[in-house]
N, C-alpha and C. Protein backbone atom coordinates (compact mmCIF):
# COMPACT_ATOMS: atom_id res chain seq x y z
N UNK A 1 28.59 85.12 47.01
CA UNK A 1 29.01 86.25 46.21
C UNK A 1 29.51 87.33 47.16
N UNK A 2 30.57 87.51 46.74
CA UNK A 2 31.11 89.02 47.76
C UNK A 2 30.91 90.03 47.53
N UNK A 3 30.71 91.08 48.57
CA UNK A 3 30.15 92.59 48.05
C UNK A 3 30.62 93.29 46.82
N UNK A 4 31.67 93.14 46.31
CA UNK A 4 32.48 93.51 45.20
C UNK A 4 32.08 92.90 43.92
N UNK A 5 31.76 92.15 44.15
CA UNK A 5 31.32 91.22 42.41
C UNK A 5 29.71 91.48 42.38
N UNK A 6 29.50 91.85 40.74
CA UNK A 6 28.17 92.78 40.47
C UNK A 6 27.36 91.23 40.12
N UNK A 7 26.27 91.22 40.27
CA UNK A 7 25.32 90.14 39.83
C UNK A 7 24.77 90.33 38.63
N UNK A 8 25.44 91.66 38.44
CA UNK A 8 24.24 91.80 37.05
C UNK A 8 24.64 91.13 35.98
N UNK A 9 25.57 90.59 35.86
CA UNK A 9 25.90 90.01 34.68
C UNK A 9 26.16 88.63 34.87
N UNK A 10 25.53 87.83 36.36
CA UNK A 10 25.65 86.76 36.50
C UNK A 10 24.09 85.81 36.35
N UNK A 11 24.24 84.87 35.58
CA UNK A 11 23.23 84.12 34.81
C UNK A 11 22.66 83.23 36.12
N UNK A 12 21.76 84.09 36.89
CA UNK A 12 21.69 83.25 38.10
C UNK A 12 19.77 82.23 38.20
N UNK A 13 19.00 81.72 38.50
CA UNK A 13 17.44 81.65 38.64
C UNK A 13 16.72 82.53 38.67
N UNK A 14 15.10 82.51 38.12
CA UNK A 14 14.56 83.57 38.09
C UNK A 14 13.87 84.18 39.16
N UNK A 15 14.15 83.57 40.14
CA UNK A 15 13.83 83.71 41.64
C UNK A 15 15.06 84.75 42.03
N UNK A 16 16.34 84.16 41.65
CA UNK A 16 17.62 84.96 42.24
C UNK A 16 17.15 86.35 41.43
N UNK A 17 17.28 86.11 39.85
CA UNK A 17 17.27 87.31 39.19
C UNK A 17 16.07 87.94 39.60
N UNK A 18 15.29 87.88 39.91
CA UNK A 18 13.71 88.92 40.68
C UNK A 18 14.64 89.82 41.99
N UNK A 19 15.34 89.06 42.63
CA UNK A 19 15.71 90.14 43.48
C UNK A 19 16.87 90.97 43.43
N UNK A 20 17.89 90.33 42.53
CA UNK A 20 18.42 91.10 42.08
C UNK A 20 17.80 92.65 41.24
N UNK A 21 17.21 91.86 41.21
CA UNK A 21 16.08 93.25 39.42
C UNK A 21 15.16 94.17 40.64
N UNK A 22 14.94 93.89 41.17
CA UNK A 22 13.80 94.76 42.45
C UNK A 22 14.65 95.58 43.19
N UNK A 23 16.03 95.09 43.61
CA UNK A 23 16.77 95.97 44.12
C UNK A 23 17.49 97.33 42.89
N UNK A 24 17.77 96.98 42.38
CA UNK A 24 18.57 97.57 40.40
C UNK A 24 17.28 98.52 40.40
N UNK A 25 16.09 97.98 40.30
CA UNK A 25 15.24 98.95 39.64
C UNK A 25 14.44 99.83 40.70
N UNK A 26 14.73 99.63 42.41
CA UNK A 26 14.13 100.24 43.08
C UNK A 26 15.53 101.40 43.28
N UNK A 27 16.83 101.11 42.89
CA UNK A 27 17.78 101.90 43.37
C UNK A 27 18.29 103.22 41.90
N UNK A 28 17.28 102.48 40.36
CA UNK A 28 17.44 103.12 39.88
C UNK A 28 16.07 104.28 39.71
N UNK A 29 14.96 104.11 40.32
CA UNK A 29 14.06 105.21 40.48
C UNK A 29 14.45 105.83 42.10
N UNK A 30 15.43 105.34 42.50
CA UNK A 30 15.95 106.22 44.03
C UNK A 30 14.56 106.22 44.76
N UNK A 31 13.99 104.78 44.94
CA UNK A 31 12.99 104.35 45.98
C UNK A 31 13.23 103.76 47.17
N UNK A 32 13.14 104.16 48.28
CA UNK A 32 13.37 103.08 49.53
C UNK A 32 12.63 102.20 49.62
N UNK A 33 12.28 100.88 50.16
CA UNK A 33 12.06 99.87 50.35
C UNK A 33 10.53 100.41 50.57
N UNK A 34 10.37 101.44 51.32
CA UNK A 34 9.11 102.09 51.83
C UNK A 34 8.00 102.81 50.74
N UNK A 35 8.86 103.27 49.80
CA UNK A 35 8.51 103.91 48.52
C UNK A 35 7.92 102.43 47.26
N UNK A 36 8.76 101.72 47.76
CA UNK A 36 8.54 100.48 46.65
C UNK A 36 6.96 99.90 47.26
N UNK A 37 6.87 99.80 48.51
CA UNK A 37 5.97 98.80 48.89
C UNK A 37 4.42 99.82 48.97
N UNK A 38 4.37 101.14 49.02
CA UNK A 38 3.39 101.75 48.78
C UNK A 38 2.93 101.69 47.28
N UNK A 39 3.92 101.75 46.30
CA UNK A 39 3.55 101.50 44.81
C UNK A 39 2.94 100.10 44.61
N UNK A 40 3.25 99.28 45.46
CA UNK A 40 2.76 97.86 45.03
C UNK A 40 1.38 97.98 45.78
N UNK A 41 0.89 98.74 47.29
CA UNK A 41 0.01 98.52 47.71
C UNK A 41 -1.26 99.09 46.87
N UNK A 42 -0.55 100.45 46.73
CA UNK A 42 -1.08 101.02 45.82
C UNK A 42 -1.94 100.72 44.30
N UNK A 43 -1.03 99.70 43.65
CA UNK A 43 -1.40 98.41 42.77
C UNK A 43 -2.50 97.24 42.74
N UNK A 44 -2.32 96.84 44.36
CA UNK A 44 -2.90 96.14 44.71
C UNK A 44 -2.50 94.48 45.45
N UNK A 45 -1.16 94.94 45.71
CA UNK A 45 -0.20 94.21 45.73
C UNK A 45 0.42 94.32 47.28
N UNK A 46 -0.38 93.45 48.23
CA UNK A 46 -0.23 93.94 49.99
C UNK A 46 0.89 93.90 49.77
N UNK A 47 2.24 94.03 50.58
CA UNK A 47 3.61 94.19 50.85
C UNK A 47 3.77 95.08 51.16
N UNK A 48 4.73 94.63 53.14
CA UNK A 48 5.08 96.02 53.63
C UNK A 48 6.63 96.31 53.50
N UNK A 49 7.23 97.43 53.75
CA UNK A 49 9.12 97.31 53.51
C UNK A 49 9.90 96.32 53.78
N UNK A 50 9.07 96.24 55.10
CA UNK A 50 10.35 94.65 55.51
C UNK A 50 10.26 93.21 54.47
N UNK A 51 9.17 93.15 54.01
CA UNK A 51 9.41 92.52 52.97
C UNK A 51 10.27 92.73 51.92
N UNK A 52 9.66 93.58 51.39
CA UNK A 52 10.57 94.23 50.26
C UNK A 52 12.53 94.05 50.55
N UNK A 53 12.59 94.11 51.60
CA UNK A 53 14.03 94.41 52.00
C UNK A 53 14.36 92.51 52.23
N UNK A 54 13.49 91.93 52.37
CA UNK A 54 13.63 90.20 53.14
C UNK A 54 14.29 89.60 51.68
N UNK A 55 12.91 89.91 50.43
CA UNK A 55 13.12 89.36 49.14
C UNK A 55 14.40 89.88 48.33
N UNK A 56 14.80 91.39 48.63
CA UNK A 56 15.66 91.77 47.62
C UNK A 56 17.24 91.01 47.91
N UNK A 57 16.82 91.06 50.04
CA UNK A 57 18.16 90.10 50.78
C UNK A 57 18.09 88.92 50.34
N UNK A 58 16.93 88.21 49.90
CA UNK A 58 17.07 86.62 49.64
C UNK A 58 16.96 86.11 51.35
N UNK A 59 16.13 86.44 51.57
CA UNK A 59 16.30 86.18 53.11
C UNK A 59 14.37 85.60 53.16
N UNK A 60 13.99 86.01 52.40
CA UNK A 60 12.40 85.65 51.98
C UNK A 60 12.54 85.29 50.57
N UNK A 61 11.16 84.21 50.04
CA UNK A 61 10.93 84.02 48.82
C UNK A 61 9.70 85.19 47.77
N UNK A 62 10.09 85.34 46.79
CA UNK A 62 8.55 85.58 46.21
C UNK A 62 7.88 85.02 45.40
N UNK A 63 6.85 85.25 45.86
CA UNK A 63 5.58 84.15 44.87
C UNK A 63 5.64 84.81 43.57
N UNK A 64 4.69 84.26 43.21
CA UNK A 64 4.57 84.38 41.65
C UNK A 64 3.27 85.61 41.58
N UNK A 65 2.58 85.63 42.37
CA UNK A 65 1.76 86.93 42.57
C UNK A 65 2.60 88.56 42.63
N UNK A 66 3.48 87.88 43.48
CA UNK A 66 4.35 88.91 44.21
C UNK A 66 5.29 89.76 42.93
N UNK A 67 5.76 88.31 41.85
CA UNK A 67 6.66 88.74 41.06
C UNK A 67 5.60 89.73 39.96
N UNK A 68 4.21 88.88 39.52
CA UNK A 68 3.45 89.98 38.68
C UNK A 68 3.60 91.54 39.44
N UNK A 69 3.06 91.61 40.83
CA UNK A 69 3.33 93.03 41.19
C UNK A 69 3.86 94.03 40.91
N UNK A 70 5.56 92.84 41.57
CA UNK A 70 6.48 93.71 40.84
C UNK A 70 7.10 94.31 39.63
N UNK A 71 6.29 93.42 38.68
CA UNK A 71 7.11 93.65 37.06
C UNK A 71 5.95 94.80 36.90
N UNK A 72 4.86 94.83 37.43
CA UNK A 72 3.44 95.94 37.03
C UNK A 72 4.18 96.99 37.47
N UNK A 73 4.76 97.07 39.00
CA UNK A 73 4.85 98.46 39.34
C UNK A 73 6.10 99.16 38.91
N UNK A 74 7.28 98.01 38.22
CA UNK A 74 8.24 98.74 37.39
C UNK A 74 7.68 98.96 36.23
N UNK A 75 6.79 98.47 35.46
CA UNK A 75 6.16 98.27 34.05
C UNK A 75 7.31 97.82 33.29
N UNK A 76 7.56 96.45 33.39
CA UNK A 76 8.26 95.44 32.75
C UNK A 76 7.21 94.34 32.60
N UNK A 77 8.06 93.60 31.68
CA UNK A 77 7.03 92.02 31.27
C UNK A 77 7.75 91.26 32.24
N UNK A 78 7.08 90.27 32.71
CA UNK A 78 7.14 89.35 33.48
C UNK A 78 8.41 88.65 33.27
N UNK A 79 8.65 88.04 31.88
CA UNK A 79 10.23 87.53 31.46
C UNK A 79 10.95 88.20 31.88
N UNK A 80 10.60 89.50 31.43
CA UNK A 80 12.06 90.56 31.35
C UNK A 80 12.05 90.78 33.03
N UNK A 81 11.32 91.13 33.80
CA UNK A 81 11.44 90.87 35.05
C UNK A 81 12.46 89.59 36.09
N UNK A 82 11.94 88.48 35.27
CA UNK A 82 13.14 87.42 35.69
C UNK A 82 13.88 86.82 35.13
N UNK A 83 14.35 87.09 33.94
CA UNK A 83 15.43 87.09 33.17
C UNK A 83 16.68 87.44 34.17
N UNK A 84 17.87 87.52 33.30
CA UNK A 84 19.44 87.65 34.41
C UNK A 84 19.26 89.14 33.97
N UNK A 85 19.32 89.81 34.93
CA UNK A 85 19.40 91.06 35.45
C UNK A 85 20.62 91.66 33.90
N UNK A 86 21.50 91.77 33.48
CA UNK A 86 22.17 92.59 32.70
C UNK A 86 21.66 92.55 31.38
N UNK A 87 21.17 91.38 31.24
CA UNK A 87 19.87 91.08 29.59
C UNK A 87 18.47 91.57 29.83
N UNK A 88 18.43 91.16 31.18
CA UNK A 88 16.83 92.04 31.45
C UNK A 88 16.65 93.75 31.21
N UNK A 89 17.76 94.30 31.63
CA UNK A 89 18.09 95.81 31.52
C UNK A 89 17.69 96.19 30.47
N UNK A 90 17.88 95.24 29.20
CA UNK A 90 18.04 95.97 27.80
C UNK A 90 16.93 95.07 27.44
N UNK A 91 15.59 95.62 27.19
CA UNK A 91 14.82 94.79 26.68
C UNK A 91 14.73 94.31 25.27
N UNK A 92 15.36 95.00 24.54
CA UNK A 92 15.77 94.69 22.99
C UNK A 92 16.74 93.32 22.76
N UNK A 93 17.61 92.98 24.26
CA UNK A 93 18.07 92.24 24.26
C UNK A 93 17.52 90.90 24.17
N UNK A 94 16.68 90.92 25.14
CA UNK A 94 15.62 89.97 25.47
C UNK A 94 14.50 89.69 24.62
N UNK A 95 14.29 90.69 23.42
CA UNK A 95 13.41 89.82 22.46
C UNK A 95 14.01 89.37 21.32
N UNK A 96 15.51 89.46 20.73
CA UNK A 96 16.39 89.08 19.74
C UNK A 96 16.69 87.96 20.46
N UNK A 97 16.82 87.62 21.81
CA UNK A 97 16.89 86.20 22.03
C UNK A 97 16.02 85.46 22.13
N UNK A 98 14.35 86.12 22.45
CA UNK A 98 13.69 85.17 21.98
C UNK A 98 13.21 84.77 20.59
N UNK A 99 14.06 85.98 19.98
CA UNK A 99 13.33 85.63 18.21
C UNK A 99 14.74 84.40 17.71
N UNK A 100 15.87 84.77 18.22
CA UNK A 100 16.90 83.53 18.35
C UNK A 100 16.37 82.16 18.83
N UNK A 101 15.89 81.87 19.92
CA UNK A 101 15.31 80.71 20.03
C UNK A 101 14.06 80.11 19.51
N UNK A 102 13.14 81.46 19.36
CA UNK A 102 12.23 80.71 18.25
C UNK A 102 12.41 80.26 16.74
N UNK A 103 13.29 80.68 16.32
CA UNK A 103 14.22 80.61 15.13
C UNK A 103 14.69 79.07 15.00
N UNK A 104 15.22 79.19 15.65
CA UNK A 104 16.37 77.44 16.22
C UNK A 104 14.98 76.82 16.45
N UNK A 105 13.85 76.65 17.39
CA UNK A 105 12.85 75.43 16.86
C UNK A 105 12.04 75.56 16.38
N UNK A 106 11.95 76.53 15.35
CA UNK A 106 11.00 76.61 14.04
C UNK A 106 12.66 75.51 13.32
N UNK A 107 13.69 75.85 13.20
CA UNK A 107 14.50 75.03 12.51
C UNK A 107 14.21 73.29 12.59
N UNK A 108 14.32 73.47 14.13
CA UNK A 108 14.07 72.16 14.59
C UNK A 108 13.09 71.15 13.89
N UNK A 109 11.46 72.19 14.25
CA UNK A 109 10.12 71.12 13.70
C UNK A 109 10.64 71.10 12.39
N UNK A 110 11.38 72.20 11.06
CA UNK A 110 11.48 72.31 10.17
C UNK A 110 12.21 70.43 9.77
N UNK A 111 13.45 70.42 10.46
CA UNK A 111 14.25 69.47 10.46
C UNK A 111 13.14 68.14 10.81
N UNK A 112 12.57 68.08 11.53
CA UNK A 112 11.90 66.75 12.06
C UNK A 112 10.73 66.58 11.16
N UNK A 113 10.47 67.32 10.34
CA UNK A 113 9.15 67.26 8.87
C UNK A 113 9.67 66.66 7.93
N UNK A 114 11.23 67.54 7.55
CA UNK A 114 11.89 66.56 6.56
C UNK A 114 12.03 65.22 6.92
N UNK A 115 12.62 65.07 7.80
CA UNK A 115 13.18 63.77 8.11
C UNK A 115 11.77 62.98 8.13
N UNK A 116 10.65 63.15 8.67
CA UNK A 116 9.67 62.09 8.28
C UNK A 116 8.93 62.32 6.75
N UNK A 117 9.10 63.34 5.99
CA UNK A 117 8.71 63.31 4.44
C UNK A 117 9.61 62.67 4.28
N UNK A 118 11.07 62.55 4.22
CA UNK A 118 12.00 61.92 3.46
C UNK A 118 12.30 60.59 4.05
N UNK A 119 11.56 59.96 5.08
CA UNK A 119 11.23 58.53 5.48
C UNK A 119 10.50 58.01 4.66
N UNK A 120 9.16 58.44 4.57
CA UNK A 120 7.65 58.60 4.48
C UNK A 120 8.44 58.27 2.38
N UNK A 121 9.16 59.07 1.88
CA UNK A 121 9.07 59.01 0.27
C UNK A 121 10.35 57.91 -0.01
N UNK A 122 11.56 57.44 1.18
CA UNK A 122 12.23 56.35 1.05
C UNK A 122 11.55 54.81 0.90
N UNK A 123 10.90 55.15 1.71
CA UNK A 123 9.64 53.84 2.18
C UNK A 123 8.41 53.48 1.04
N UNK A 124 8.33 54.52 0.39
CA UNK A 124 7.37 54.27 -0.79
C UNK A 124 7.90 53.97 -2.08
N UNK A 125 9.19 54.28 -2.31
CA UNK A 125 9.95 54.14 -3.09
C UNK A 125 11.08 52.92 -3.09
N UNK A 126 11.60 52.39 -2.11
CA UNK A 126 11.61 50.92 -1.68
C UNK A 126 10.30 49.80 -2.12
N UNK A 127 9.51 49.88 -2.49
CA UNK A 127 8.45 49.52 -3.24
C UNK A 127 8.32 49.50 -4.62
N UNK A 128 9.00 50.54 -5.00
CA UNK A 128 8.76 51.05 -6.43
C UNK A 128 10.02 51.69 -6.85
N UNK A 129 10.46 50.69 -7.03
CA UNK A 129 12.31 50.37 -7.77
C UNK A 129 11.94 51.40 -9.10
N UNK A 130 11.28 50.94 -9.71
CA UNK A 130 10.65 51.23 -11.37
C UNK A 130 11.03 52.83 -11.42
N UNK A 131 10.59 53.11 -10.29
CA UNK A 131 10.25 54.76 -10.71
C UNK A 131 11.61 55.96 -9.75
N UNK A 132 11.99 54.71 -9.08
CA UNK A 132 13.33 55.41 -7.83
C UNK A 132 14.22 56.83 -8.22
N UNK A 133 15.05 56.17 -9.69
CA UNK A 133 15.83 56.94 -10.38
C UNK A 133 15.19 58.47 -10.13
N UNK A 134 14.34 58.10 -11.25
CA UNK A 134 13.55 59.22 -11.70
C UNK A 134 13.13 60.19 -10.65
N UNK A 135 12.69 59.66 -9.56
CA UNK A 135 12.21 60.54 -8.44
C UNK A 135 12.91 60.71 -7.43
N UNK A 136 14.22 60.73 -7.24
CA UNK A 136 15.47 60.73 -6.39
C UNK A 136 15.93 61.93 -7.53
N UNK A 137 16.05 61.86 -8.91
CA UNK A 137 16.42 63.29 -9.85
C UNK A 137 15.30 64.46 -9.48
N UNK A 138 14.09 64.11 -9.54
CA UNK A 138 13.12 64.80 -9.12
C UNK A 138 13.43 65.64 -7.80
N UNK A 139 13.00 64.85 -6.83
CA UNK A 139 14.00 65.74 -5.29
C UNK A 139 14.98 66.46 -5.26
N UNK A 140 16.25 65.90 -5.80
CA UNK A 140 17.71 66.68 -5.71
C UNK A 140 17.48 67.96 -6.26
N UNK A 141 16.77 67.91 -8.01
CA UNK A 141 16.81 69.40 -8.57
C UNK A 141 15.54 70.39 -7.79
N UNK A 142 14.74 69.67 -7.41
CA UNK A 142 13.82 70.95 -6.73
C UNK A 142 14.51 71.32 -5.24
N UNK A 143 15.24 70.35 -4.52
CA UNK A 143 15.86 70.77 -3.01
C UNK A 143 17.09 72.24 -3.85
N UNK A 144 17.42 71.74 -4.72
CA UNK A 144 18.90 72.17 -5.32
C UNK A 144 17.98 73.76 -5.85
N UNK A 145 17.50 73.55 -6.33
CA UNK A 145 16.38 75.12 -7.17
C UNK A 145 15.86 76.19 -5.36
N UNK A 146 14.70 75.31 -4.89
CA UNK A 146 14.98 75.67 -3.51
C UNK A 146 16.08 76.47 -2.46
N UNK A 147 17.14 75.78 -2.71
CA UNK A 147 18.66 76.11 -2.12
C UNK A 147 18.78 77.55 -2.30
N UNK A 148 18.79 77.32 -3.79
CA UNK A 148 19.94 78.51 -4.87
C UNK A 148 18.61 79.71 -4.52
N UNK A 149 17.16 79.57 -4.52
CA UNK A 149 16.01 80.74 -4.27
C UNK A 149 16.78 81.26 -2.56
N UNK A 150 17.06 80.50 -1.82
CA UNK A 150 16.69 81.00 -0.55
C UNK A 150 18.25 81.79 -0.53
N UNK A 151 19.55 81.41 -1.18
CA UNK A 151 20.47 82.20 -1.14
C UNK A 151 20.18 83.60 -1.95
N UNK A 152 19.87 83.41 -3.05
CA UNK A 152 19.82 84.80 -3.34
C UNK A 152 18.86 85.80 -2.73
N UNK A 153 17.34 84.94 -2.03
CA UNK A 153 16.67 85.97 -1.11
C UNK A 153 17.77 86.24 -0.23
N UNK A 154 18.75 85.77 0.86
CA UNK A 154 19.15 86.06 1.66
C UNK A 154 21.12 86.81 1.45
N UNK A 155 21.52 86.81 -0.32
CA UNK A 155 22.53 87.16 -0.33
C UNK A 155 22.58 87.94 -1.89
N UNK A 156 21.40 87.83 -2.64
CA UNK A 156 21.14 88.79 -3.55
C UNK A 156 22.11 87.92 -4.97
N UNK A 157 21.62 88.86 -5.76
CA UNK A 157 22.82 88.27 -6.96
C UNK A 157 24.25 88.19 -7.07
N UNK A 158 24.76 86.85 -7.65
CA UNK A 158 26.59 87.25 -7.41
C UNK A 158 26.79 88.57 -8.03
N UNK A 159 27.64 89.23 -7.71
CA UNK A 159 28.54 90.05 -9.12
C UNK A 159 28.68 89.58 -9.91
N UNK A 160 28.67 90.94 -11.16
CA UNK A 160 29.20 90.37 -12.21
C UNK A 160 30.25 91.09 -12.55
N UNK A 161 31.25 90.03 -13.05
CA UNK A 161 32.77 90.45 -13.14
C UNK A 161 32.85 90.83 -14.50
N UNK A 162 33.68 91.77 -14.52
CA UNK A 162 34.07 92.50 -15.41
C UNK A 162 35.20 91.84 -16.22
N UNK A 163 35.28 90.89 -17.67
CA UNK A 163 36.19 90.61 -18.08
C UNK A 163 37.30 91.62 -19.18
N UNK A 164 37.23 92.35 -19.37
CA UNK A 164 37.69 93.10 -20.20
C UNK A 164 36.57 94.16 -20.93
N UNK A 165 36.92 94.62 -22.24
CA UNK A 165 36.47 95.80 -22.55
C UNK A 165 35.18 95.36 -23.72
N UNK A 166 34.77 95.78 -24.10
CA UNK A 166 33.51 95.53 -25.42
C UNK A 166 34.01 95.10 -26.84
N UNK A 167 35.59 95.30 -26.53
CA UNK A 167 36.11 95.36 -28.10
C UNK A 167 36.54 93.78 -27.85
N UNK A 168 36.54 93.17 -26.66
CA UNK A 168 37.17 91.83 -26.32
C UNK A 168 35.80 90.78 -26.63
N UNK A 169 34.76 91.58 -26.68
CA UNK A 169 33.13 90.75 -26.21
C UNK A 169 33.12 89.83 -27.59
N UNK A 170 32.70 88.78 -27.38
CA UNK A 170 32.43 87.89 -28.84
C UNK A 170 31.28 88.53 -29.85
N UNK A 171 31.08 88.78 -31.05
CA UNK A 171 30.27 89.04 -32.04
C UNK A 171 29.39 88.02 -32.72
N UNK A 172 27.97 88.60 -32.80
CA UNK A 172 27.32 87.66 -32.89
C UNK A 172 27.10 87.07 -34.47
N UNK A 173 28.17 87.72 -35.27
CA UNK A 173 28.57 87.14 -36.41
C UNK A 173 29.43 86.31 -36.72
């Protein structure tokens, strides 16, 4: 990477992104390397500057001790600590993506339940010709009732269109 191109918006490891984020967040409280490593000692967290300056160069690794330290003495969460530095910034960012991915495999197990109920009621019903019809109508209208509940929780009632005036309305005589 050349001095000119910003990392912050590059999706790099959470090893890379730790030092990227230690440098960002020691340069945005205007701490020297010297200032950073007294807050961590301070913490409880040995590290002297030249460290601090080894890890942010990538010229040293940090442990996983090292990384708790550091997310304590910025007071960040540990994710958001090694997350890619331009999503880590915005921590609002970082929990809409994890409510995004928990979303997608709550979908997932959702998907892999059906598919073995709807094995699980093919397989019993391969047995029992007699009653197939009937309980293949059964499924469709409750999946179909199901459907139509979860759209209107999530899109409310259609409109209702306006066909003309009251004098047009049918009489119930």
């Amino acid at each position: 990477m050349t001095d000119d191109e910003s990392p912050e918006g590059v999706l790099l490891s959470g090893e890379e992104n730790a030092a990227v984020r230690i440098k960002l967040e020691r340069d945005k409280r205007g701490w020297s390397t010297s200032t950073l490593s007294e807050h961590l000692n301070e913490a409880g967290y040995d590290m002297n500057p030249s460290a601090v300056w080894r890890i942010e160069n990538r010229k040293r690794r940090i442990n996983l001790d090292e990384a708790i330290g550091f997310a304590e003495v910025f007071g960040l969460d540990l994710r958001n600590f090694i997350g890619p530095p331009q999503l880590a910034a915005k921590a609002r960012a970082m929990e809409l993506i994890d409510d995004v991915v928990e979303a997608f495999r709550g979908t997932q197990r959702a998907n892999a339940a059906f598919t073995q109920a709807r094995d699980a009621f093919d397989d019993y019903m391969a047995g029992h010709p007699d009653i197939r019809e009937e309980a293949e109508v059964m499924v469709s209208n409750a999946i179909a009732k199901a459907a139509n509940e979860q759209m209107l929780r999530m899109h409310g009632s259609p409109p209702v269109e306006a066909t003309g005036t009251a004098d047009d309305a049918p009489s119930d005589t």
